[in-house]
Every structure is written in C-alpha cells, then in structure tokens.
N, C-alpha and C. Protein backbone atom coordinates (compact mmCIF):
# COMPACT_ATOMS: atom_id res chain seq x y z
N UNK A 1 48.11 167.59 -0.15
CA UNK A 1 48.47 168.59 -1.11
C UNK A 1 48.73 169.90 -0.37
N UNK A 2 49.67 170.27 -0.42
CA UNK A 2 50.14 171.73 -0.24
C UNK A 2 49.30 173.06 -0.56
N UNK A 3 48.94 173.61 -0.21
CA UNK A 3 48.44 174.86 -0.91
C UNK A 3 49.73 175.98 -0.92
N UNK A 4 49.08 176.90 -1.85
CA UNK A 4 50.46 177.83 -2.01
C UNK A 4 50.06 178.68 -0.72
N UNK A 5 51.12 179.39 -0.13
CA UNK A 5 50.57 180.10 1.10
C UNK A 5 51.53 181.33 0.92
N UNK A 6 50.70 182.28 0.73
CA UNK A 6 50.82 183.78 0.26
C UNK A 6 50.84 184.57 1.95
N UNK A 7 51.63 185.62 2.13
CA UNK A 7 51.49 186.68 2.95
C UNK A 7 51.73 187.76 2.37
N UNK A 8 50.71 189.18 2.67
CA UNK A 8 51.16 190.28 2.21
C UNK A 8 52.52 190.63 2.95
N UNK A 9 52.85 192.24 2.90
CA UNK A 9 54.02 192.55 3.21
C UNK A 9 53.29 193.42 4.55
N UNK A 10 51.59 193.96 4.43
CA UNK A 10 50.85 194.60 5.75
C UNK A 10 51.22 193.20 6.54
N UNK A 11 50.41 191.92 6.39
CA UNK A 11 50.23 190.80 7.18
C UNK A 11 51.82 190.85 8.03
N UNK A 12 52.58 190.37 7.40
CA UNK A 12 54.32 190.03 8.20
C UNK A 12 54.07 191.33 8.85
N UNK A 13 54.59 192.65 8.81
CA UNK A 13 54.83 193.67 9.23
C UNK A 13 54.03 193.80 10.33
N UNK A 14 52.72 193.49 10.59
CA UNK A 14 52.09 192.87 11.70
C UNK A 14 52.18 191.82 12.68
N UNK A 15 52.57 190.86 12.26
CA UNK A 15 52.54 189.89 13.11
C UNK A 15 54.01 189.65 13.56
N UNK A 16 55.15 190.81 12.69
CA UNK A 16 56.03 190.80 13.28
C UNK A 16 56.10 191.99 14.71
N UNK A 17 55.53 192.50 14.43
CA UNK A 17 55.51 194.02 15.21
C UNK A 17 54.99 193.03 16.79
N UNK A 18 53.54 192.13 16.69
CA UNK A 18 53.29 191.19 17.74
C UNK A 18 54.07 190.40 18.31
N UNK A 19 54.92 189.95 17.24
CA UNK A 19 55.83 188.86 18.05
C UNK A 19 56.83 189.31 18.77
N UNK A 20 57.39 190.64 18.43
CA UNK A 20 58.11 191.99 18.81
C UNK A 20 58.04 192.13 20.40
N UNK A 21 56.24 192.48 20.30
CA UNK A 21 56.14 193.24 21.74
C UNK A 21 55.62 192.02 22.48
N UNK A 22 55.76 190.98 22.06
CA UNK A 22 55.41 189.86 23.05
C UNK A 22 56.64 189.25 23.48
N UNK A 23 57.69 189.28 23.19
CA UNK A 23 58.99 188.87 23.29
C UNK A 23 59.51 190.58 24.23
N UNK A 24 59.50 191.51 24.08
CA UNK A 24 59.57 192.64 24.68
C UNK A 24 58.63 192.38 26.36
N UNK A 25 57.54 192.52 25.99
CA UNK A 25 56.92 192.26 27.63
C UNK A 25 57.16 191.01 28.63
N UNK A 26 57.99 190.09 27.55
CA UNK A 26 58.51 188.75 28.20
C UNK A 26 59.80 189.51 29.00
N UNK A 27 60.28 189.52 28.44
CA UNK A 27 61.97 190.31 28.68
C UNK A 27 61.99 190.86 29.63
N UNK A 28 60.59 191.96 30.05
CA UNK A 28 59.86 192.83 31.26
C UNK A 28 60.46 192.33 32.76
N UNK A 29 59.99 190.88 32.13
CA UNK A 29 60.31 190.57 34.00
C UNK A 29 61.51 189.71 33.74
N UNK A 30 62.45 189.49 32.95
CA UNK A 30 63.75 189.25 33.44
C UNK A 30 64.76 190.61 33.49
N UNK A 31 64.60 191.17 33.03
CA UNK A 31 64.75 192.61 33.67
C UNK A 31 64.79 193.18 35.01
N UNK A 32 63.12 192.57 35.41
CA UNK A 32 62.70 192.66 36.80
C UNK A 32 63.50 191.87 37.81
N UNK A 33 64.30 191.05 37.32
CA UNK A 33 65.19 190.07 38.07
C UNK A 33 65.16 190.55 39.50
N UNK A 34 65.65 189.59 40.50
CA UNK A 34 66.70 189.84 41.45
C UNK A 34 67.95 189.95 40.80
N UNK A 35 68.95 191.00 41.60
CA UNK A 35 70.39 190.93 41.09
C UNK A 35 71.10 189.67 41.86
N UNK A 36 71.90 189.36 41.02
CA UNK A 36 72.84 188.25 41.30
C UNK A 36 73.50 188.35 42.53
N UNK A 37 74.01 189.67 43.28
CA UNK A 37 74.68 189.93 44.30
C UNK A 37 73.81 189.64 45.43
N UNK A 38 72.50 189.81 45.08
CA UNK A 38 71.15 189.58 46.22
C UNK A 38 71.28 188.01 46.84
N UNK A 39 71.53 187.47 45.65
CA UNK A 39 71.18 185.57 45.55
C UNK A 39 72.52 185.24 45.88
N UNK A 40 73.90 185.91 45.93
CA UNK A 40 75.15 185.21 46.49
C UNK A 40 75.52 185.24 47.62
N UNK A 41 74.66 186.45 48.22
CA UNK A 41 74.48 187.22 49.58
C UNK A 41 73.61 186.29 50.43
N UNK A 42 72.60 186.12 50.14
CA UNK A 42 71.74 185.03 50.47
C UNK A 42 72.15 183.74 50.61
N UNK A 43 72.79 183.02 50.12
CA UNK A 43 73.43 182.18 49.84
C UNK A 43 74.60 181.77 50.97
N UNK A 44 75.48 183.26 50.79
CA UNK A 44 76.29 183.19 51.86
C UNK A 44 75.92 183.23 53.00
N UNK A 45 74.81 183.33 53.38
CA UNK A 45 74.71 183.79 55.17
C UNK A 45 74.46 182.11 55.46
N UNK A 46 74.39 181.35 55.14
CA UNK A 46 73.89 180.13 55.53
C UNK A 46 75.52 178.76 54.74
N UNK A 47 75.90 179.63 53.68
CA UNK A 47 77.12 178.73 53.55
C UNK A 47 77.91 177.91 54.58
N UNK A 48 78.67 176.71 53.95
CA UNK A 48 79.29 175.88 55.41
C UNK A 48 80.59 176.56 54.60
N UNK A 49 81.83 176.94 55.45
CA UNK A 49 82.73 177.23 55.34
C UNK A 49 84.17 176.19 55.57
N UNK A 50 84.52 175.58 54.08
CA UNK A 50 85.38 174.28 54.27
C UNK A 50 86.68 175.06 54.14
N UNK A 51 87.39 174.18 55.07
CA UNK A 51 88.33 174.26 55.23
C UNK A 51 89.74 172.88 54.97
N UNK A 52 90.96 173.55 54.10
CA UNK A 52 91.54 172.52 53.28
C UNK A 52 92.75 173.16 54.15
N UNK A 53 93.76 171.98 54.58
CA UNK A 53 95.09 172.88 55.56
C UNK A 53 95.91 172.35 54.25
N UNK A 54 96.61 173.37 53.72
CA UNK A 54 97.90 173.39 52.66
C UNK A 54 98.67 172.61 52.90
N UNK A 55 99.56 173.62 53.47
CA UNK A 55 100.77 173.29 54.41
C UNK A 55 101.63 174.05 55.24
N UNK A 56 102.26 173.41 56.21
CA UNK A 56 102.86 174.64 57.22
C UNK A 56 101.65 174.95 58.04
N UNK A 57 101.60 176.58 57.69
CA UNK A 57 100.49 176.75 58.67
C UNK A 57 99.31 177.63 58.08
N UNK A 58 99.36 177.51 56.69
CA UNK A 58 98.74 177.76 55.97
C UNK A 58 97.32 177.00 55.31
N UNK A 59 96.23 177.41 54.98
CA UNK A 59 94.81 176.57 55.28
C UNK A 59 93.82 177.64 54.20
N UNK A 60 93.06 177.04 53.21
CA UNK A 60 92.23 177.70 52.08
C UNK A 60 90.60 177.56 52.64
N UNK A 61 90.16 178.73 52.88
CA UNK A 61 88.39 178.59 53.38
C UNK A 61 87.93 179.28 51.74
N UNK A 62 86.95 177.95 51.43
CA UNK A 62 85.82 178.31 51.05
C UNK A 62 84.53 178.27 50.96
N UNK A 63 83.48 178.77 50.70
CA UNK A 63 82.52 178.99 51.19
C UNK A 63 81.51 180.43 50.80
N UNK A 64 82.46 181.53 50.68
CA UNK A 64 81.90 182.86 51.16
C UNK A 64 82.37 183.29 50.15
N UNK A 65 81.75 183.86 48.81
CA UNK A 65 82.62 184.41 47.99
C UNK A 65 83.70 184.03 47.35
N UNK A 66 84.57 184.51 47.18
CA UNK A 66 86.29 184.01 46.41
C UNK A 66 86.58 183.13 47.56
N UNK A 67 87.46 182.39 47.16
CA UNK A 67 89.06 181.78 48.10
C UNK A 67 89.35 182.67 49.24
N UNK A 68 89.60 182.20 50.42
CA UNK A 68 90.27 182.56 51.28
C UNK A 68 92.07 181.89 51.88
N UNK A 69 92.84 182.63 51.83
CA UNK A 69 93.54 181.93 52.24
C UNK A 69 94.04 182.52 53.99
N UNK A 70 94.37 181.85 54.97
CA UNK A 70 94.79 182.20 56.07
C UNK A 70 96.46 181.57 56.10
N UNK A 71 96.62 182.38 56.54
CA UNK A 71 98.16 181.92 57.56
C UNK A 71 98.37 182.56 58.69
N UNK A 72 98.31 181.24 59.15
CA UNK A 72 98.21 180.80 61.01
C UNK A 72 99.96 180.66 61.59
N UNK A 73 100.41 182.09 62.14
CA UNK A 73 101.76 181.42 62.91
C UNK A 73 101.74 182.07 64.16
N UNK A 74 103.10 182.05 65.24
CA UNK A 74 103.00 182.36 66.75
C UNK A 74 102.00 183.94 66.61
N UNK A 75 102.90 184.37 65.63
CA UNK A 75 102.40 186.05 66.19
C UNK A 75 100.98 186.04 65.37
N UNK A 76 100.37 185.22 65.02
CA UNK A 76 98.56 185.93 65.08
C UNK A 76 98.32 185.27 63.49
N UNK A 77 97.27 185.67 62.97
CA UNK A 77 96.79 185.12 61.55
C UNK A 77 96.90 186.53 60.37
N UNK A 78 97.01 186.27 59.09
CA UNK A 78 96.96 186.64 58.42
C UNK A 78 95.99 186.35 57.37
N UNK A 79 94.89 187.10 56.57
CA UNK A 79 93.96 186.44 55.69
C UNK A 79 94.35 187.34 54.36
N UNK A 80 94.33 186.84 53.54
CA UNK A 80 93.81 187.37 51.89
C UNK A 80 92.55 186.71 51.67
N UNK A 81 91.79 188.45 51.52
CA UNK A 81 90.74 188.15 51.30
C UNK A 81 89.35 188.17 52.20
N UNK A 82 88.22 188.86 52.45
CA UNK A 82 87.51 188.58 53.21
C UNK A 82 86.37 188.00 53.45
N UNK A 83 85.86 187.42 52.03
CA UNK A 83 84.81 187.13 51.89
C UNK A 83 83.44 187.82 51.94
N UNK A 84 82.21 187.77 52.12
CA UNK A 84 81.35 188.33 51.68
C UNK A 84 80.40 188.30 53.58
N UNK A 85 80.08 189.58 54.03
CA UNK A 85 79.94 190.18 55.52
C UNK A 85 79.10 189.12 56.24
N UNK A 86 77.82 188.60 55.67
CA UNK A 86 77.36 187.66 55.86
C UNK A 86 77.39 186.22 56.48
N UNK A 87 78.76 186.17 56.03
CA UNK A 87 79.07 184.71 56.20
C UNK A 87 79.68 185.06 57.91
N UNK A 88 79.88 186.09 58.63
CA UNK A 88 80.53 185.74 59.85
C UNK A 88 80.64 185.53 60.95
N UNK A 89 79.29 184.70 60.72
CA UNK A 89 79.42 183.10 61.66
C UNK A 89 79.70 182.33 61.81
N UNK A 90 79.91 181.78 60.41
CA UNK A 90 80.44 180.38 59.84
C UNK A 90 82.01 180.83 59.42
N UNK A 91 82.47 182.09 59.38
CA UNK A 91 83.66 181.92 58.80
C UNK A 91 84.34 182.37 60.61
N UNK A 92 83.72 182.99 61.05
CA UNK A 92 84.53 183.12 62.94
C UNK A 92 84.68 181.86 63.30
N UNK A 93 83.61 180.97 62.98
CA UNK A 93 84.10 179.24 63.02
C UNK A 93 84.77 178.50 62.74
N UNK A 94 85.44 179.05 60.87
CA UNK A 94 86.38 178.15 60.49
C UNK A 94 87.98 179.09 61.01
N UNK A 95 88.02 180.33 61.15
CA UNK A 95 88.93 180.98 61.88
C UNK A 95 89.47 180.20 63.17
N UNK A 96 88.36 180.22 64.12
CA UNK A 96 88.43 179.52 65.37
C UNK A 96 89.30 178.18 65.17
N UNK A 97 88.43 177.60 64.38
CA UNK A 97 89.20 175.84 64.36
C UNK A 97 90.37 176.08 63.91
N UNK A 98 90.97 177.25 63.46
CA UNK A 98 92.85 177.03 62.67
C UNK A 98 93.38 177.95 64.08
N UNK A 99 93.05 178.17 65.27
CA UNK A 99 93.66 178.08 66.64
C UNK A 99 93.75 179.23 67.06
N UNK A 100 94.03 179.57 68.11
CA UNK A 100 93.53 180.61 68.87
C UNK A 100 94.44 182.08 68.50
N UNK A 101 95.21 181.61 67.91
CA UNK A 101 95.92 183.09 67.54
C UNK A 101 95.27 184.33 66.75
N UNK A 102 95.16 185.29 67.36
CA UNK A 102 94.57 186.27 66.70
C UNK A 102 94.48 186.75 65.31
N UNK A 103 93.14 187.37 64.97
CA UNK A 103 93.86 187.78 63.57
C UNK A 103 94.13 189.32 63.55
N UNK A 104 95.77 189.37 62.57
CA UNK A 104 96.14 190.67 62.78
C UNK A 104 96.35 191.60 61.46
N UNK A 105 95.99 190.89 60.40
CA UNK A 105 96.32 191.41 58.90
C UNK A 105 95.11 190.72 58.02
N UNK A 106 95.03 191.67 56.84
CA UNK A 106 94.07 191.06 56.37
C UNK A 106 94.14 191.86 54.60
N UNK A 107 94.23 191.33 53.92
CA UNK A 107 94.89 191.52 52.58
C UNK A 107 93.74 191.76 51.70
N UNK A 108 93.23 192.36 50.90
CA UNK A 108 92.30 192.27 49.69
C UNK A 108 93.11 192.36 48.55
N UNK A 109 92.58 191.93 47.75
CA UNK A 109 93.34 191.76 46.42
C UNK A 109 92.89 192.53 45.49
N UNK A 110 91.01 192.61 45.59
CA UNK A 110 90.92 193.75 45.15
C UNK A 110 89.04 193.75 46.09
N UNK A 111 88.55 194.95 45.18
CA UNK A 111 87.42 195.90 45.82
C UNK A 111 85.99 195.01 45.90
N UNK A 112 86.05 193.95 44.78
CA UNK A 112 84.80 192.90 44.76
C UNK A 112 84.17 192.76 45.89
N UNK A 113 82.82 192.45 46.29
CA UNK A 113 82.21 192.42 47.32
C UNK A 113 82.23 190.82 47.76
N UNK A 114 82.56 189.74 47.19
CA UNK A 114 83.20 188.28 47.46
C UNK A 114 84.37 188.22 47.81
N UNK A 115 85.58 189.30 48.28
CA UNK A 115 86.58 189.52 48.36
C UNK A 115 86.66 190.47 49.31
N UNK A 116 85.76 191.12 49.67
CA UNK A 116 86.35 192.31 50.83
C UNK A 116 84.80 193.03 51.28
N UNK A 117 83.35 191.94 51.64
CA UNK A 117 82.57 192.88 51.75
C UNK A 117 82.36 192.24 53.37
N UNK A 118 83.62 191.42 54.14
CA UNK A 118 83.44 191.24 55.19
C UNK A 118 84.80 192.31 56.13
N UNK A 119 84.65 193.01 55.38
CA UNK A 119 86.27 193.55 55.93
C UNK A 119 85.55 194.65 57.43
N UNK A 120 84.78 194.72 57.41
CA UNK A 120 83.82 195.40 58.51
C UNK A 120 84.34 194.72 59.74
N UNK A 121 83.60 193.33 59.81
CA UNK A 121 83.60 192.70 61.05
C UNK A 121 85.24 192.15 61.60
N UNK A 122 85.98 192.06 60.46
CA UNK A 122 87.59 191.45 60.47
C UNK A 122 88.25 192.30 60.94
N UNK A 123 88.10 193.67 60.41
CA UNK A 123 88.53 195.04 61.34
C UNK A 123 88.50 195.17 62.95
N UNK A 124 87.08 194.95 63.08
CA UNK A 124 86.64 194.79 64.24
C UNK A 124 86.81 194.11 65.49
N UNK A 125 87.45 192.65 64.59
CA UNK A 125 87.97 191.59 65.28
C UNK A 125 89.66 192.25 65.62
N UNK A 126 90.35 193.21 64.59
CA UNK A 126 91.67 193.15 65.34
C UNK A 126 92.26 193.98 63.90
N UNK A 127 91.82 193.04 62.35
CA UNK A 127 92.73 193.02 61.52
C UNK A 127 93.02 194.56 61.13
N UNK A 128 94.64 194.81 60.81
CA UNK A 128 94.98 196.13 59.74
C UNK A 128 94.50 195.51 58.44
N UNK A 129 94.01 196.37 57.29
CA UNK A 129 93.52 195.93 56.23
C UNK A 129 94.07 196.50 55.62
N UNK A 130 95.17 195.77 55.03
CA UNK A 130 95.83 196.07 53.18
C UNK A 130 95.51 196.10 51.83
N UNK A 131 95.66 196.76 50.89
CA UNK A 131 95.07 196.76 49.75
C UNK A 131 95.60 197.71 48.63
N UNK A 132 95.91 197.47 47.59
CA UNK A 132 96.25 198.21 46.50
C UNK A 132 95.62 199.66 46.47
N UNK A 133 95.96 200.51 46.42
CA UNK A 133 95.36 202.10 46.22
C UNK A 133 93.91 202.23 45.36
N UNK A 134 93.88 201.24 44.27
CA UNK A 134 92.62 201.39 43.95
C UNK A 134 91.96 200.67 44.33
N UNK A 135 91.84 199.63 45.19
CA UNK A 135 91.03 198.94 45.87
C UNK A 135 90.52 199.63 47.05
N UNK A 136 91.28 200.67 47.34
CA UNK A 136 90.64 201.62 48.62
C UNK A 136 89.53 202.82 47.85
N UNK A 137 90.12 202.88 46.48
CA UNK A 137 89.41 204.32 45.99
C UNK A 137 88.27 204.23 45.28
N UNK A 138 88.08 202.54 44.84
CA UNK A 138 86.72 201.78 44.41
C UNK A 138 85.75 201.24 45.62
N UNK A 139 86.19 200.93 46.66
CA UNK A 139 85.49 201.07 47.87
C UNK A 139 84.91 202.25 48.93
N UNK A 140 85.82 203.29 48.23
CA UNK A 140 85.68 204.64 48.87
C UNK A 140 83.72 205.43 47.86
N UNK A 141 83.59 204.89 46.97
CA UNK A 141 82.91 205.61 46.46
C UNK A 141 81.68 204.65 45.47
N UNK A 142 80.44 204.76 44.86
CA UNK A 142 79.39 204.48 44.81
C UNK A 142 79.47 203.74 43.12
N UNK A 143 79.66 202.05 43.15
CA UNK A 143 79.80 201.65 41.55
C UNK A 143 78.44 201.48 41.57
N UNK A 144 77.79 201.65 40.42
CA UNK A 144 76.75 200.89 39.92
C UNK A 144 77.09 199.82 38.56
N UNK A 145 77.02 198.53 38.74
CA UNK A 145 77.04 197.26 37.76
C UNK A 145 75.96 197.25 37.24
N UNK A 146 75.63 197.68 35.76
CA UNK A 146 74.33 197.39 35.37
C UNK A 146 73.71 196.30 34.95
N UNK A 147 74.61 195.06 34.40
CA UNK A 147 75.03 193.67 34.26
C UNK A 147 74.00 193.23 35.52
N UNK A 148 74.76 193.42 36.55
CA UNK A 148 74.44 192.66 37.81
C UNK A 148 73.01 193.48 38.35
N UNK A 149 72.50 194.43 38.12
CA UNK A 149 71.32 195.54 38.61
C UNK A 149 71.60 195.56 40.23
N UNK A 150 72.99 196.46 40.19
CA UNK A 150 73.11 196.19 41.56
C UNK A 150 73.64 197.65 41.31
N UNK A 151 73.66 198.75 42.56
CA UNK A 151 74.54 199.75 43.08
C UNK A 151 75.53 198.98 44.52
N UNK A 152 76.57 199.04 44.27
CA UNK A 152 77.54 199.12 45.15
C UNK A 152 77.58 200.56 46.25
N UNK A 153 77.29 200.51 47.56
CA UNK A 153 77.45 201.59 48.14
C UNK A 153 78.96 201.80 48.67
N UNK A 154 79.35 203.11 48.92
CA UNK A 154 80.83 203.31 49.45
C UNK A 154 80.59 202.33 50.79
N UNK A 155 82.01 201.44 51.14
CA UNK A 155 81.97 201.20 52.85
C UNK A 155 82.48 202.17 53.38
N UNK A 156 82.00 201.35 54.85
CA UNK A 156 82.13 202.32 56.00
C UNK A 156 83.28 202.32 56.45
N UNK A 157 83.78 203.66 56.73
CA UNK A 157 85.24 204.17 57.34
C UNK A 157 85.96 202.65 57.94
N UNK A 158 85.53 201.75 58.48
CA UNK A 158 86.53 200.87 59.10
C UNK A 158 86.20 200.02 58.07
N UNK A 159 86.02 199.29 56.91
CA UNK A 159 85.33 198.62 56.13
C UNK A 159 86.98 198.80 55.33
N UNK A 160 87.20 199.87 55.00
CA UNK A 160 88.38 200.40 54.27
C UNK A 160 90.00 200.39 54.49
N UNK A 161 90.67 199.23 53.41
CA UNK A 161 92.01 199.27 54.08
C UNK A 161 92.82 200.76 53.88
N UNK A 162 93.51 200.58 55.23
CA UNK A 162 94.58 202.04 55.17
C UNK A 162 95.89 201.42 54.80
C-alpha cells in the first residue's frame, strides 16, 4: 500500500538548495580541470609521426596537432602547417625520411597552437614563415580561451611569420 507522501514547500526549498550546492562543489573540481591544450601537448611530445606519400613529391604527416602537408622537390621542402613545438623529434624524423632537401618555406593557415606552435624550431631549421596578416597579429599578442582554461602567450619574435 502506498502511503500518500506530502512535502512542504520549507522541506523542497531545502533539499533543493542541498542538492544545489552538492552538484555546485561537484562541478568545483571539473572546473579545476587540466586544460585540454596541457593533455594535447603532452600527448604530442611522445606522438609517432605517420607518414602517407600522396603523390609526386608530396607526403601528409600526422601525428602533432592538425595535418601536415610537405612538398619535397630539388630546391628544398615546403610545409603547411607546423604542428605543435613538442613533437620535434619525431617530426625532424619524419622530415628526414622524405630526403635530404632542406626545408625552406613553411605556411600556417592559421594562429592555432596544433598548426603553428612549432614554428620556433622550423624557423630555426631554415624555414621563411608565411601566413595571413591575422595569423601574425593573433600570434603577436596574448588570447585567453576560457572553454579550454588556457592563456595563449604572444610567440617569440622568430616563432612569427613575416
């Protein structure tokens, strides 16, 4: 048998207010998260970097962030894209295996840090770094993603295509 089961309108208003701040102090620590950029970063330093040859002399690395594409001819390599800074051990490796020609260009498509947060060491290696005007002026200066609980810091002077 059922009994009738009565709540005042004090009782709910209570035990909602509890269920409230118990669902609130839960929330606390996903809040507290790691940001996502932490765990792709991580991720990447240990990634294997595969490599698929198109055609011609053209070849797609992934591994590190977005797509990479290279094109490999006499006068040196070309990349879109740089992938994420981390990875460049494993990506000087898959560079290496598409042949000894230098790399001399290096394309971003845009400012994402899976797309251009290796442009440091690629510089370094040789490449001019190309890029749409606002891809230089979103790298030039400090995003914060609140989504992601990440601040983006400006890169460093060679980090930046001219």
């Amino acid at each position: 048998m059922m009994e009738n089961f009565n709540i005042d309108r004090r009782k709910f208003i209570e035990s909602a207010a509890l269920a409230s701040l118990g669902l609130l102090l839960s929330n606390q620590s996903a809040l507290a998260q790691e940001s996502p950029v932490n765990i792709i970063k991580k991720a990447a330093a240990t990634a294997k970097i595969n490599s698929t040859k198109l055609r011609g002399g053209l070849s797609a690395l992934e591994g590190s962030g977005g797509n990479i594409l290279v094109s490999t001819g006499k006068d040196g390599k070309l990349m879109v894209d740089a992938g994420i800074g981390v990875s460049k051990r494993n990506m000087s490796l898959a560079l290496s295996a598409l042949g000894n020609a230098p790399l001399k260009v290096l394309i971003n498509t845009h400012w994402h840090f899976d797309h251009a947060d290796g442009n440091l060491w690629l510089h370094e290696k040789g490449a001019a770094i190309v890029a749409h005007e606002n891809t230089l002026e979103n790298m030039s200066r400090t995003i914060r993603v609140e989504d992601w609980n990440y601040t983006f810091p400006p890169s460093p002077k060679g980090a930046l295509p001219t």
